[in-house]
C-alpha atoms as a PDB file:
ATOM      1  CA  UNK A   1     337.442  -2.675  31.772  1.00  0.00           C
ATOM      2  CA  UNK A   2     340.016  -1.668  34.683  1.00  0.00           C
ATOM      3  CA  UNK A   3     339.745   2.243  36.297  1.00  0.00           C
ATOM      4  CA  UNK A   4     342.515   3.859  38.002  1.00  0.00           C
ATOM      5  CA  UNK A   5     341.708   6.553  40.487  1.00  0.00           C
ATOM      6  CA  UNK A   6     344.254   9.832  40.184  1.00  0.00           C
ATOM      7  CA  UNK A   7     343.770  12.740  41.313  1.00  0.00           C
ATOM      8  CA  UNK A   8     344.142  15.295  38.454  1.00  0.00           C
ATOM      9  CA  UNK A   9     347.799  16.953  39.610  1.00  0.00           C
ATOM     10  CA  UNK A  10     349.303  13.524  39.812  1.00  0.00           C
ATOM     11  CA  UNK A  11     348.388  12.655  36.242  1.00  0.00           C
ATOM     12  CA  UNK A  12     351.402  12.303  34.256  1.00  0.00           C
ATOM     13  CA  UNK A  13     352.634  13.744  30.663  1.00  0.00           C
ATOM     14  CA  UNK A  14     351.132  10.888  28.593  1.00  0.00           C
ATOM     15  CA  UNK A  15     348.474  10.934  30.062  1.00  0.00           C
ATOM     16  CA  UNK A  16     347.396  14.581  29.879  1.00  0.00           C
ATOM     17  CA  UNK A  17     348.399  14.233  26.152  1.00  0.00           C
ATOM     18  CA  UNK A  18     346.304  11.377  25.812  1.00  0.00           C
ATOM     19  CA  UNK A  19     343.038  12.796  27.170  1.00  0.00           C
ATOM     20  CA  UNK A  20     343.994  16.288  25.205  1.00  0.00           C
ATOM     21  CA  UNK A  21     343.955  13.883  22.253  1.00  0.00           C
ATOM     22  CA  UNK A  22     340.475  11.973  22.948  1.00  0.00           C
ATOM     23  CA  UNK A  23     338.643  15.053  23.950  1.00  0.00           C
ATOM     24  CA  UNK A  24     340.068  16.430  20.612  1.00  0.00           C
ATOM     25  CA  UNK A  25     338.983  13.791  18.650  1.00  0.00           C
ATOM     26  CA  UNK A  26     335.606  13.723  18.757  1.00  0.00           C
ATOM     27  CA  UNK A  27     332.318  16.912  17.859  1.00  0.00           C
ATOM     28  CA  UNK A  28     330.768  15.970  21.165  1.00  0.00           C
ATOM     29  CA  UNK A  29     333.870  16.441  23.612  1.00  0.00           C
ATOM     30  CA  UNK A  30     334.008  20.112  22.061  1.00  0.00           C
ATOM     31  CA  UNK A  31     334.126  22.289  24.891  1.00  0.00           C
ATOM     32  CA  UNK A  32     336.466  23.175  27.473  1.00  0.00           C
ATOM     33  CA  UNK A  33     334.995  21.491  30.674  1.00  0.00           C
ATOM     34  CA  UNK A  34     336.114  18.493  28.768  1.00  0.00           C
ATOM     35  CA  UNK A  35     339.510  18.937  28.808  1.00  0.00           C
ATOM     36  CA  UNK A  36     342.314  18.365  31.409  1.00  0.00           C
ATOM     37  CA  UNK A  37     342.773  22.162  32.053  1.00  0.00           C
ATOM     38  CA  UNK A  38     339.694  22.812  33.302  1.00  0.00           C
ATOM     39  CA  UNK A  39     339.944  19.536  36.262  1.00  0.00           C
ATOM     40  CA  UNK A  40     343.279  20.996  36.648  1.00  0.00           C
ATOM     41  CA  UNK A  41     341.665  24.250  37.895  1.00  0.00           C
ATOM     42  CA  UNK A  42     339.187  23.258  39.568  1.00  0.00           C
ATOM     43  CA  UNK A  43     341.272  20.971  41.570  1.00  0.00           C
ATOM     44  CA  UNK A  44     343.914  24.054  42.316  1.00  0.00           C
ATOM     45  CA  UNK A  45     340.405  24.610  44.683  1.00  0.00           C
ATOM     46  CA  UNK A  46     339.269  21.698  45.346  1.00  0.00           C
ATOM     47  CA  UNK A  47     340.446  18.759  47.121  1.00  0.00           C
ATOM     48  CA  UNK A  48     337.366  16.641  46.071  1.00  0.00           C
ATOM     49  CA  UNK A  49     337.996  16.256  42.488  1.00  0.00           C
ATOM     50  CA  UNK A  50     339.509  13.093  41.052  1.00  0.00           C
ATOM     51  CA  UNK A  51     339.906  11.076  37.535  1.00  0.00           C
ATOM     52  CA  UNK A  52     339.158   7.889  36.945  1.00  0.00           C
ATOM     53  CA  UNK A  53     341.550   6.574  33.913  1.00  0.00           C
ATOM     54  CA  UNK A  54     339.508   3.793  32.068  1.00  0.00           C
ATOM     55  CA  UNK A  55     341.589   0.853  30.619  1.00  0.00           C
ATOM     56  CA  UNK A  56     340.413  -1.275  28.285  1.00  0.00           C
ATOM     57  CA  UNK A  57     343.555  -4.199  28.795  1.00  0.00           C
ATOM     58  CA  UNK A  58     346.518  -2.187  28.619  1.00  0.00           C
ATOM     59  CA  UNK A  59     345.301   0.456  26.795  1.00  0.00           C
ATOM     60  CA  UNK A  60     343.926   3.967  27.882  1.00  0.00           C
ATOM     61  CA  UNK A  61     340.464   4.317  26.253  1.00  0.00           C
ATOM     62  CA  UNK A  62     339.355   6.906  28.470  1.00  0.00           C
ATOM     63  CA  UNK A  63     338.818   9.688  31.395  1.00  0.00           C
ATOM     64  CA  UNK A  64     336.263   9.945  34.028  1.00  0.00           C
ATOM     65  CA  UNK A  65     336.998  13.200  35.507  1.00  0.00           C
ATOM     66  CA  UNK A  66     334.467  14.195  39.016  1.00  0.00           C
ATOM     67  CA  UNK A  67     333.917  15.594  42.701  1.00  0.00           C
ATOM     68  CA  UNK A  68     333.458  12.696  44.799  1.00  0.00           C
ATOM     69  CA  UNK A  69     330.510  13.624  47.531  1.00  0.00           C
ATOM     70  CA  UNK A  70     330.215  11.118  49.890  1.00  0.00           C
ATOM     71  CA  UNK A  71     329.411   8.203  47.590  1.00  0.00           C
ATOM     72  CA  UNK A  72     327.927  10.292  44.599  1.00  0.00           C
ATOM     73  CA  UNK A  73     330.249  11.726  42.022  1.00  0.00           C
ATOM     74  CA  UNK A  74     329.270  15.104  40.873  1.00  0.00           C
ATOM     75  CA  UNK A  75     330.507  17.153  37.767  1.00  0.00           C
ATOM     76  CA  UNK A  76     333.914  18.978  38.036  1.00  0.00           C
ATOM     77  CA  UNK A  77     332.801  22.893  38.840  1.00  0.00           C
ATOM     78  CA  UNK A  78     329.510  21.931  39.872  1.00  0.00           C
ATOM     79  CA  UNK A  79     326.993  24.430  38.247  1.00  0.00           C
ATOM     80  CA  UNK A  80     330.056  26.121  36.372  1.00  0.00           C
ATOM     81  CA  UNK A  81     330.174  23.475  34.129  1.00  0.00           C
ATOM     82  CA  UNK A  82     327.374  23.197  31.219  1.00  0.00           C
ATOM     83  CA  UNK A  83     329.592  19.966  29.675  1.00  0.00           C
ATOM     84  CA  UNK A  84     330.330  16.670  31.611  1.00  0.00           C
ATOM     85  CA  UNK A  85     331.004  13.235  30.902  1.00  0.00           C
ATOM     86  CA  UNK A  86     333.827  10.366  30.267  1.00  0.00           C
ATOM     87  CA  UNK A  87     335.903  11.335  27.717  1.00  0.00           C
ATOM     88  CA  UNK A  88     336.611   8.602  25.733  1.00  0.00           C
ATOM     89  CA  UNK A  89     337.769   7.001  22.517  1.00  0.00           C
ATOM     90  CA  UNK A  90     334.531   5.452  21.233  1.00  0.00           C
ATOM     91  CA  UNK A  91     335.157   2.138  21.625  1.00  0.00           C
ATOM     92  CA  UNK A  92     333.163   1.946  25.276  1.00  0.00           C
ATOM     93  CA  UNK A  93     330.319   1.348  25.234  1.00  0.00           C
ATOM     94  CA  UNK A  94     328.224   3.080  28.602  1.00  0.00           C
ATOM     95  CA  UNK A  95     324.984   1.078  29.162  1.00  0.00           C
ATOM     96  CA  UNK A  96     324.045   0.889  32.267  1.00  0.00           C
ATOM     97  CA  UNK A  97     326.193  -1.777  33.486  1.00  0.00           C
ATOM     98  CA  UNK A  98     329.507  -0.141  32.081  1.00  0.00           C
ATOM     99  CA  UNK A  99     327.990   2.473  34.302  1.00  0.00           C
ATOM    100  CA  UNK A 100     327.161   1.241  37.193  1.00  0.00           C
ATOM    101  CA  UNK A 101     331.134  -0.334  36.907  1.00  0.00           C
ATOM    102  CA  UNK A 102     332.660   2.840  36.190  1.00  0.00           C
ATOM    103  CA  UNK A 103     330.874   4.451  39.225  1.00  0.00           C
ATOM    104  CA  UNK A 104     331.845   1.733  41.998  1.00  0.00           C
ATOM    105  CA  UNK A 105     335.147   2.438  41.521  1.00  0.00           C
END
């Protein structure tokens, strides 16, 4: 697993499709604090929010969208958002050491 730090305006075309797509494609990513628009906004306010863009070899298995706080990342919106998460294709597996990976990036 490889992530790639972007900050949400910098994200390109294929990429926004491709997280439009995952948090499409699966019951539990149902809700709009899952999808691109919503980091989008929130970043329009915010200079602390950022993406991390998980790669599984060369392919893009998933999104890690937060607000970096000193070393803790927090949801995007902070208490305006009842959904958050890495969006993701179901192939990655998060125990605790995908985790703890993910989140020393």
């Amino acid at each position: 697993m490889h992530v790639l730090l972007k900050k949400p305006e910098s994200l390109t075309a294929s990429e926004l499709a491709r997280w439009r797509e995952l948090a499409q494609s699966r019951d539990e990513f149902d809700s709009p604090y899952f999808h691109p628009e919503f980091t989008r906004a929130v970043s329009g306010c915010r200079n602390d929010v950022e993406v991390g863009l998980i790669y599984e070899e060369q392919q893009l298995i998933g999104f890690f969208p937060f607000q970096r706080r000193g070393q803790q990342a927090r949801p995007v919106g902070g208490q305006l958002s009842d959904a958050h998460g890495v969006i993701h294709d179901g192939s990655l597996s998060l125990d605790d050491r995908t985790q703890r990976q993910l989140l020393r990036q």
